[in-house]
PDB file of N, CA and C in Angstrom:
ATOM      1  N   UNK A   1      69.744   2.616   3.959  1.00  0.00           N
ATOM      2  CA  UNK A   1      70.512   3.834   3.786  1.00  0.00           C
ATOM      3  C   UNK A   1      71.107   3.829   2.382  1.00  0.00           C
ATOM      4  N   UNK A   2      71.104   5.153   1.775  1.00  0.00           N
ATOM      5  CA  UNK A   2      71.342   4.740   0.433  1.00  0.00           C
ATOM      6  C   UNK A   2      73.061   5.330   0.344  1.00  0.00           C
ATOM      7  N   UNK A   3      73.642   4.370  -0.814  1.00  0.00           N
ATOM      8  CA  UNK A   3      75.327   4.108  -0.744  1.00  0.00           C
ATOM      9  C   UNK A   3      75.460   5.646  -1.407  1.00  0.00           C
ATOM     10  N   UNK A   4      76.642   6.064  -0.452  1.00  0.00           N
ATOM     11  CA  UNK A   4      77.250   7.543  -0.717  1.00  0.00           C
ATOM     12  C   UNK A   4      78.656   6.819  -1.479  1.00  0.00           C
ATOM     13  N   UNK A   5      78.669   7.632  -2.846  1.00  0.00           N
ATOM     14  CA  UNK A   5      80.037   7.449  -3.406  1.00  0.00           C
ATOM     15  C   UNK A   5      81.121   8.928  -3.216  1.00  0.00           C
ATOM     16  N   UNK A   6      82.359   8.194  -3.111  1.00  0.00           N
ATOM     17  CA  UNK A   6      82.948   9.672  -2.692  1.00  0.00           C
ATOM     18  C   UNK A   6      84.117   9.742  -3.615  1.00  0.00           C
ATOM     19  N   UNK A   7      84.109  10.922  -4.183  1.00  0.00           N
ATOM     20  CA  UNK A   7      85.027  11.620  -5.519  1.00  0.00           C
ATOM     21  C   UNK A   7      86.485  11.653  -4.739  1.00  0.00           C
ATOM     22  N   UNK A   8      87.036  10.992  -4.960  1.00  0.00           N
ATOM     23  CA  UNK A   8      88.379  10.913  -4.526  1.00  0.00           C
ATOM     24  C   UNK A   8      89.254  12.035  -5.910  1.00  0.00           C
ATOM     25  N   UNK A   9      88.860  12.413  -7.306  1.00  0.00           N
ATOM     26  CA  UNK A   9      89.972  13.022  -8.194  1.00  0.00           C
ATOM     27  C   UNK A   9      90.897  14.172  -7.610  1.00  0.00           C
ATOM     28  N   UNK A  10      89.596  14.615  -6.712  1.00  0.00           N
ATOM     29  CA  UNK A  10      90.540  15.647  -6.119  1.00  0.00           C
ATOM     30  C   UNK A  10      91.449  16.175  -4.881  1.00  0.00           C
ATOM     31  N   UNK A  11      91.895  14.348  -4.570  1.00  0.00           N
ATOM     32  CA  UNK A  11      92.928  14.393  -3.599  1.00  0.00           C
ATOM     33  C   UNK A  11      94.026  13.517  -4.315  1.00  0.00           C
ATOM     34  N   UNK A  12      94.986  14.276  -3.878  1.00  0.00           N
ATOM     35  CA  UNK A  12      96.521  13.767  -4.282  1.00  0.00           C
ATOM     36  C   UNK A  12      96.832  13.036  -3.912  1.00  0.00           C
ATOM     37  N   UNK A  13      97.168  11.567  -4.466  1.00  0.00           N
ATOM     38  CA  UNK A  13      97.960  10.480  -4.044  1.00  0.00           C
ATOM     39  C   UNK A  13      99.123  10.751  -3.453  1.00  0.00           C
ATOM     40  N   UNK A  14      99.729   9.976  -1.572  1.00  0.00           N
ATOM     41  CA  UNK A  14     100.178   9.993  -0.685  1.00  0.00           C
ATOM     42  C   UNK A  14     101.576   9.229  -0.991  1.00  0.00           C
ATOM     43  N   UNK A  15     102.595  10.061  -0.789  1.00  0.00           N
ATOM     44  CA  UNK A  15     103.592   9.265  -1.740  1.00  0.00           C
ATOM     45  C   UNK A  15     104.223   8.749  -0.010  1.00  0.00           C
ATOM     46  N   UNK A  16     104.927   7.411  -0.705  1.00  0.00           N
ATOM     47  CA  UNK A  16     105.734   6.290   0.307  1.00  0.00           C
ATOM     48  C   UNK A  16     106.246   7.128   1.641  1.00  0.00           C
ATOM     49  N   UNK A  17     106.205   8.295   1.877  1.00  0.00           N
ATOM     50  CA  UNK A  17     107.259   8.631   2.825  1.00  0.00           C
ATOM     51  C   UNK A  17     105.908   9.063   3.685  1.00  0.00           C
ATOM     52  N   UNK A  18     105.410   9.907   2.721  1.00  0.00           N
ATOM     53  CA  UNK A  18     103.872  10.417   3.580  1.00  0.00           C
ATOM     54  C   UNK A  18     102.996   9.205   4.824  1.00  0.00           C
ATOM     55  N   UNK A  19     102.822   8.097   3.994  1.00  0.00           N
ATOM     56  CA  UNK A  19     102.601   7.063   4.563  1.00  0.00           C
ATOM     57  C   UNK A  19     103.254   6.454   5.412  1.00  0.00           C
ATOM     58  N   UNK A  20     104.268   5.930   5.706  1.00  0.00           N
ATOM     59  CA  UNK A  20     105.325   5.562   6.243  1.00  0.00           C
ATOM     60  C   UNK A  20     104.677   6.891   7.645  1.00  0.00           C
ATOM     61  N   UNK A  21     104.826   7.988   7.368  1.00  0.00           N
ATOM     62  CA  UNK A  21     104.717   9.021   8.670  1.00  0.00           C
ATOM     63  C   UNK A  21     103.045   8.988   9.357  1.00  0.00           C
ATOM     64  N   UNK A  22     101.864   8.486   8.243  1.00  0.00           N
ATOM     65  CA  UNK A  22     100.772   8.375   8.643  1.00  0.00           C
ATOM     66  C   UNK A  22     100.476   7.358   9.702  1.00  0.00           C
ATOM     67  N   UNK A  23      99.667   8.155  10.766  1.00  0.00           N
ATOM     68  CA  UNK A  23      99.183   7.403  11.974  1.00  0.00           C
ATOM     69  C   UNK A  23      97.394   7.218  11.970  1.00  0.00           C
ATOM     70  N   UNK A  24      96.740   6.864  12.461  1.00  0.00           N
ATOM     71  CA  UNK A  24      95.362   6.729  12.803  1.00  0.00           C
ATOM     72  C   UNK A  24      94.471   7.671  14.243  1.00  0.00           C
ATOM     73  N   UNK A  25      93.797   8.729  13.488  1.00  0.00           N
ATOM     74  CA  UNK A  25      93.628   9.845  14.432  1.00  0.00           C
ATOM     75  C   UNK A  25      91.917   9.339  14.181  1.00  0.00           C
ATOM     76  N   UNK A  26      90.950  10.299  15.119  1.00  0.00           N
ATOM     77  CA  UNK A  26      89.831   9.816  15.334  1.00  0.00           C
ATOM     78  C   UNK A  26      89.170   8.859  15.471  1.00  0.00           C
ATOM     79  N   UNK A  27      90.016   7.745  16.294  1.00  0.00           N
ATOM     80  CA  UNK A  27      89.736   6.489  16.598  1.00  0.00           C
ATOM     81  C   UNK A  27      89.624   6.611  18.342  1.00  0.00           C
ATOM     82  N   UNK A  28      88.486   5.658  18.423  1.00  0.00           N
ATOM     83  CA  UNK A  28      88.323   5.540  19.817  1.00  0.00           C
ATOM     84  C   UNK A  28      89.434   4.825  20.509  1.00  0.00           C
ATOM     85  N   UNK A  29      89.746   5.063  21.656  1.00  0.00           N
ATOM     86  CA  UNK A  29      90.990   4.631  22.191  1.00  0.00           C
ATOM     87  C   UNK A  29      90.781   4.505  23.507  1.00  0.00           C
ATOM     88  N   UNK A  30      90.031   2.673  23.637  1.00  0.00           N
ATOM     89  CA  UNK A  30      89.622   2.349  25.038  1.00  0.00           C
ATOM     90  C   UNK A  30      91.016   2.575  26.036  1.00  0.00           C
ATOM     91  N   UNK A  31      90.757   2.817  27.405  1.00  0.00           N
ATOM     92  CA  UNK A  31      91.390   3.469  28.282  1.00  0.00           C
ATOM     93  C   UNK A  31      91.360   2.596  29.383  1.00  0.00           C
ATOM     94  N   UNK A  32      91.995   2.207  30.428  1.00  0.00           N
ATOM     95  CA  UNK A  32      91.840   1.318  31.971  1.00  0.00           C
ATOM     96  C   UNK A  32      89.951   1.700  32.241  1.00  0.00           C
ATOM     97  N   UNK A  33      89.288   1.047  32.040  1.00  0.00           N
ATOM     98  CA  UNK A  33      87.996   0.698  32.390  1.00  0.00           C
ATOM     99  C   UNK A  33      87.178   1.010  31.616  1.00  0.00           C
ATOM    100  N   UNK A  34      87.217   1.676  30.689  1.00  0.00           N
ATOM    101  CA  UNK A  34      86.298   2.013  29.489  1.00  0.00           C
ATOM    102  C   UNK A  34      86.260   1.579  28.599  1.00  0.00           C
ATOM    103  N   UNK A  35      84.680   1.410  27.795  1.00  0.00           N
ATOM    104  CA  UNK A  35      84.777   0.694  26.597  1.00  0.00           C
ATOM    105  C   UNK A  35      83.756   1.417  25.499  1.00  0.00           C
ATOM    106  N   UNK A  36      84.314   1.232  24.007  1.00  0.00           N
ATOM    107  CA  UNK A  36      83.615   1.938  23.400  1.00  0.00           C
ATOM    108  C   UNK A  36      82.274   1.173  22.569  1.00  0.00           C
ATOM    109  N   UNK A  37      81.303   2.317  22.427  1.00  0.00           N
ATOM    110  CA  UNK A  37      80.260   1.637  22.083  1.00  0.00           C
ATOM    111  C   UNK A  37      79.243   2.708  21.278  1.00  0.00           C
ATOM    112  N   UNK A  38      79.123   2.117  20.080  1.00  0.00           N
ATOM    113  CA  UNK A  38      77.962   3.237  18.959  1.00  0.00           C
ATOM    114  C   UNK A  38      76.341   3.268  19.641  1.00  0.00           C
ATOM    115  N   UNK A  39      76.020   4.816  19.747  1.00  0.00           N
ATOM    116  CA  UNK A  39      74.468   4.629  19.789  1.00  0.00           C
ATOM    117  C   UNK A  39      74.374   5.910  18.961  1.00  0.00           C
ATOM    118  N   UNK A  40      73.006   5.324  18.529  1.00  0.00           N
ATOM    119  CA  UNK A  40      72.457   6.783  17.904  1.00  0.00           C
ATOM    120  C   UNK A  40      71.741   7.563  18.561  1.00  0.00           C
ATOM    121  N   UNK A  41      72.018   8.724  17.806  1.00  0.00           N
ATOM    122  CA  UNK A  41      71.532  10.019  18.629  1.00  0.00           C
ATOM    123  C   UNK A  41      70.562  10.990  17.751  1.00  0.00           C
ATOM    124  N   UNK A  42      70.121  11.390  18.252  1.00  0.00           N
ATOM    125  CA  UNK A  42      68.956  12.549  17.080  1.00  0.00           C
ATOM    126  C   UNK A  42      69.983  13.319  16.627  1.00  0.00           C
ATOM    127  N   UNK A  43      69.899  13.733  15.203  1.00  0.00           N
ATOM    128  CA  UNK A  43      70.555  14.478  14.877  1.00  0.00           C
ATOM    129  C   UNK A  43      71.006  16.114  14.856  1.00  0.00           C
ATOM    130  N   UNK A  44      69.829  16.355  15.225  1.00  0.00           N
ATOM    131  CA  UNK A  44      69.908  17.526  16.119  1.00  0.00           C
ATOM    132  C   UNK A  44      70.412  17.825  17.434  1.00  0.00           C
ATOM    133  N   UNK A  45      69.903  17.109  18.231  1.00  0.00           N
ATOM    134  CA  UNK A  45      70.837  16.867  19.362  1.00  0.00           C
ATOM    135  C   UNK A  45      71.713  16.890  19.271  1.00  0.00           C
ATOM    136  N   UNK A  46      72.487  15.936  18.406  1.00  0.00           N
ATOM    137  CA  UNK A  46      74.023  16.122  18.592  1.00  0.00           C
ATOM    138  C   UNK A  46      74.599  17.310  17.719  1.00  0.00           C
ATOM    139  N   UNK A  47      74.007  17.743  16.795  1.00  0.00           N
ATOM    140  CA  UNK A  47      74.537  19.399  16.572  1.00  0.00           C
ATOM    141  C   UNK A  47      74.356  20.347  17.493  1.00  0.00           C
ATOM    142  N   UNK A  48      73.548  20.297  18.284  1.00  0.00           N
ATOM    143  CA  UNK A  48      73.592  20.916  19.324  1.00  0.00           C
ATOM    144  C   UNK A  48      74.752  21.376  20.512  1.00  0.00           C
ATOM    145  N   UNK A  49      75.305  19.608  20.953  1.00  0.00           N
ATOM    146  CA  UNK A  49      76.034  19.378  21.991  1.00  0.00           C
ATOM    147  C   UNK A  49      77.399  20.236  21.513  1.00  0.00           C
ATOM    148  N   UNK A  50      77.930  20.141  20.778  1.00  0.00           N
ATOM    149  CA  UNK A  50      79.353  21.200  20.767  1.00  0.00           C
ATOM    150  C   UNK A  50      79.328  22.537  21.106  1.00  0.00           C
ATOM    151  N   UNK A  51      78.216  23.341  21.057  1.00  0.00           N
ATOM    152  CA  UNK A  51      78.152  24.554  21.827  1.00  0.00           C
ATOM    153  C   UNK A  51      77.621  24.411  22.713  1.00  0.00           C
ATOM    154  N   UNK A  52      77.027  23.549  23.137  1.00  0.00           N
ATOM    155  CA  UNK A  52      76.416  23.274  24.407  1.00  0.00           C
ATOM    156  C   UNK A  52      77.852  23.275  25.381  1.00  0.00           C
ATOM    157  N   UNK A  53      78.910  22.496  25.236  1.00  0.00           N
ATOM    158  CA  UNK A  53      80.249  22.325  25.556  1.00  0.00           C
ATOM    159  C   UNK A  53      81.019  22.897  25.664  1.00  0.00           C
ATOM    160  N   UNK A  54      81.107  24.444  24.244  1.00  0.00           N
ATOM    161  CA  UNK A  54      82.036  25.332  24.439  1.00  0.00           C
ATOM    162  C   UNK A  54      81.920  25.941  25.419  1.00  0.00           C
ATOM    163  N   UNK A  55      80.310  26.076  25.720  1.00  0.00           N
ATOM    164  CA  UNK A  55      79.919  27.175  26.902  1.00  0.00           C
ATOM    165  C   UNK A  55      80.352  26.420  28.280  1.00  0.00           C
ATOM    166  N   UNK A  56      80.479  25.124  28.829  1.00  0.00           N
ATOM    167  CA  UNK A  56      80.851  25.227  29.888  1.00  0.00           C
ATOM    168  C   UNK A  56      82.431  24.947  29.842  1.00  0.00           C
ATOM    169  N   UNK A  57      82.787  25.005  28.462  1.00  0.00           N
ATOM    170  CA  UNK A  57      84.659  24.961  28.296  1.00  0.00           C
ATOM    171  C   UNK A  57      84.780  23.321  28.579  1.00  0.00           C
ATOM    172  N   UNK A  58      84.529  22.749  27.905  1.00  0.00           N
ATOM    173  CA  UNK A  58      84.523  21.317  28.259  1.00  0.00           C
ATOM    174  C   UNK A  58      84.316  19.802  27.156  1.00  0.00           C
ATOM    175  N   UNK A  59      85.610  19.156  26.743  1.00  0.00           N
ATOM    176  CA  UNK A  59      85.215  18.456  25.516  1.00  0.00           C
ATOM    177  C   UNK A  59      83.363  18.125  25.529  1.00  0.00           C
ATOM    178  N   UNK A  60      82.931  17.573  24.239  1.00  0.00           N
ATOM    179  CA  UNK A  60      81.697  17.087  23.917  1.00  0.00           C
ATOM    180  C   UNK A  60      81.799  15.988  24.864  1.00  0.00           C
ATOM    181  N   UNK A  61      82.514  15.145  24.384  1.00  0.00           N
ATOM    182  CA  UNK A  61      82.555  13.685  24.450  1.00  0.00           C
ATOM    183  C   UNK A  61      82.457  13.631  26.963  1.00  0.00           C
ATOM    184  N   UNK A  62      82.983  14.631  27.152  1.00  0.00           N
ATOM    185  CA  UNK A  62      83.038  14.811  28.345  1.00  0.00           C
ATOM    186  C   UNK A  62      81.744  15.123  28.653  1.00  0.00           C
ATOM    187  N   UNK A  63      80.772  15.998  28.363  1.00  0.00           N
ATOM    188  CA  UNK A  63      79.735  16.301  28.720  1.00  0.00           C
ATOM    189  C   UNK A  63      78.508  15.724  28.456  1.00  0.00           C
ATOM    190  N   UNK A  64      78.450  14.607  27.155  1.00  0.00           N
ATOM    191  CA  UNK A  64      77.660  13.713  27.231  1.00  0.00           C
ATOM    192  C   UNK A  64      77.676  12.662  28.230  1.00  0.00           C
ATOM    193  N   UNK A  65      79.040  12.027  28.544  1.00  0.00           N
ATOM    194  CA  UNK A  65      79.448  11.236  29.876  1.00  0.00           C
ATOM    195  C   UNK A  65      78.248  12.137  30.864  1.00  0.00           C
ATOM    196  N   UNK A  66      78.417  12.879  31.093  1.00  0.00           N
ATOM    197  CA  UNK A  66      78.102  14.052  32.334  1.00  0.00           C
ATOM    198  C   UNK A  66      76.354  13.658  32.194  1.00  0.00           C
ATOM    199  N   UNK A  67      76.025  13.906  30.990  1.00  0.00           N
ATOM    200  CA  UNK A  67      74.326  14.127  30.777  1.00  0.00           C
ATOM    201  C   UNK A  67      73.838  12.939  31.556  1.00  0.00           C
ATOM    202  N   UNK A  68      74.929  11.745  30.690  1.00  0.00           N
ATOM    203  CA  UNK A  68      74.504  10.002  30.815  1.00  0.00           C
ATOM    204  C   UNK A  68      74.160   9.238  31.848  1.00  0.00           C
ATOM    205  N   UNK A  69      75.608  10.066  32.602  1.00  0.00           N
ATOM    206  CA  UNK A  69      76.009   9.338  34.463  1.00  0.00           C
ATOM    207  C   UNK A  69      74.445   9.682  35.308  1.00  0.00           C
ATOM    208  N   UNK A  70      74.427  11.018  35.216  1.00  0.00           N
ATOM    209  CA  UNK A  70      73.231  11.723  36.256  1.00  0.00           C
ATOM    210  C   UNK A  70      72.058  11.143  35.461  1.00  0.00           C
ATOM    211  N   UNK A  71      71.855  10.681  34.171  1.00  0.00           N
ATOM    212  CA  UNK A  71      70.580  10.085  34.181  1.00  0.00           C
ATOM    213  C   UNK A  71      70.183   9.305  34.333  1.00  0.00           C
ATOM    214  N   UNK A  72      71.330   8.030  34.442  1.00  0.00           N
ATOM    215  CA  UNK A  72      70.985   6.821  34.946  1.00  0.00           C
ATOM    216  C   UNK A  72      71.275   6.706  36.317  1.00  0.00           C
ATOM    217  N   UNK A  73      71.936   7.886  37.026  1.00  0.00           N
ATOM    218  CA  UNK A  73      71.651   7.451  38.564  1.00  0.00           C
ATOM    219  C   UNK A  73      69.890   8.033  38.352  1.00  0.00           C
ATOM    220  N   UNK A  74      69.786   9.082  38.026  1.00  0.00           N
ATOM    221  CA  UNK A  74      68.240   9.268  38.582  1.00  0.00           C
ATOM    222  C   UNK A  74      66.892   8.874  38.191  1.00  0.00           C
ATOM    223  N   UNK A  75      67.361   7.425  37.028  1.00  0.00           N
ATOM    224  CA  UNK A  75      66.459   6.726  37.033  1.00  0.00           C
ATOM    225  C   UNK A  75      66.576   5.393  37.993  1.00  0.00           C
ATOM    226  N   UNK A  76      68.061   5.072  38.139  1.00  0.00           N
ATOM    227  CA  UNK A  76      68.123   3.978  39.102  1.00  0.00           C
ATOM    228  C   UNK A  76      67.487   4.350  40.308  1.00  0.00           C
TER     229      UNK A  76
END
């Protein structure tokens, strides 16, 4: 994979207080029995899945669970 460099000039350095208030958002956040784990996905596919989601009103991350569960019961 070839190295992406990223132009930072045009973000403003985060002064002491900013930081001090900064937390860590978009992090997976294992839960009582769950655990997290990377797979890849076609990339299309997964542009797909967010309207796939809006339409049944339902996070992404919920409806891939959904795809996952029923496919491995109906291959088990």
């Amino acid at each position: 994979m070839a190295e992406r460099r990223i132009d930072f000039r045009g973000i403003p350095e985060s002064s002491d207080e900013a930081l001090r208030r900064a937390h860590r958002v978009g992090l997976p956040h294992d839960g009582p029995g769950e655990a997290t784990h990377r797979i890849r996905l076609d990339p299309r596919l997964l542009a797909e899945t967010p309207a796939v989601s809006a339409r049944q009103c339902k996070p992404y991350q919920a409806l891939v669970h959904e795809i996952l569960e029923a496919a491995v019961k109906n291959a088990a």
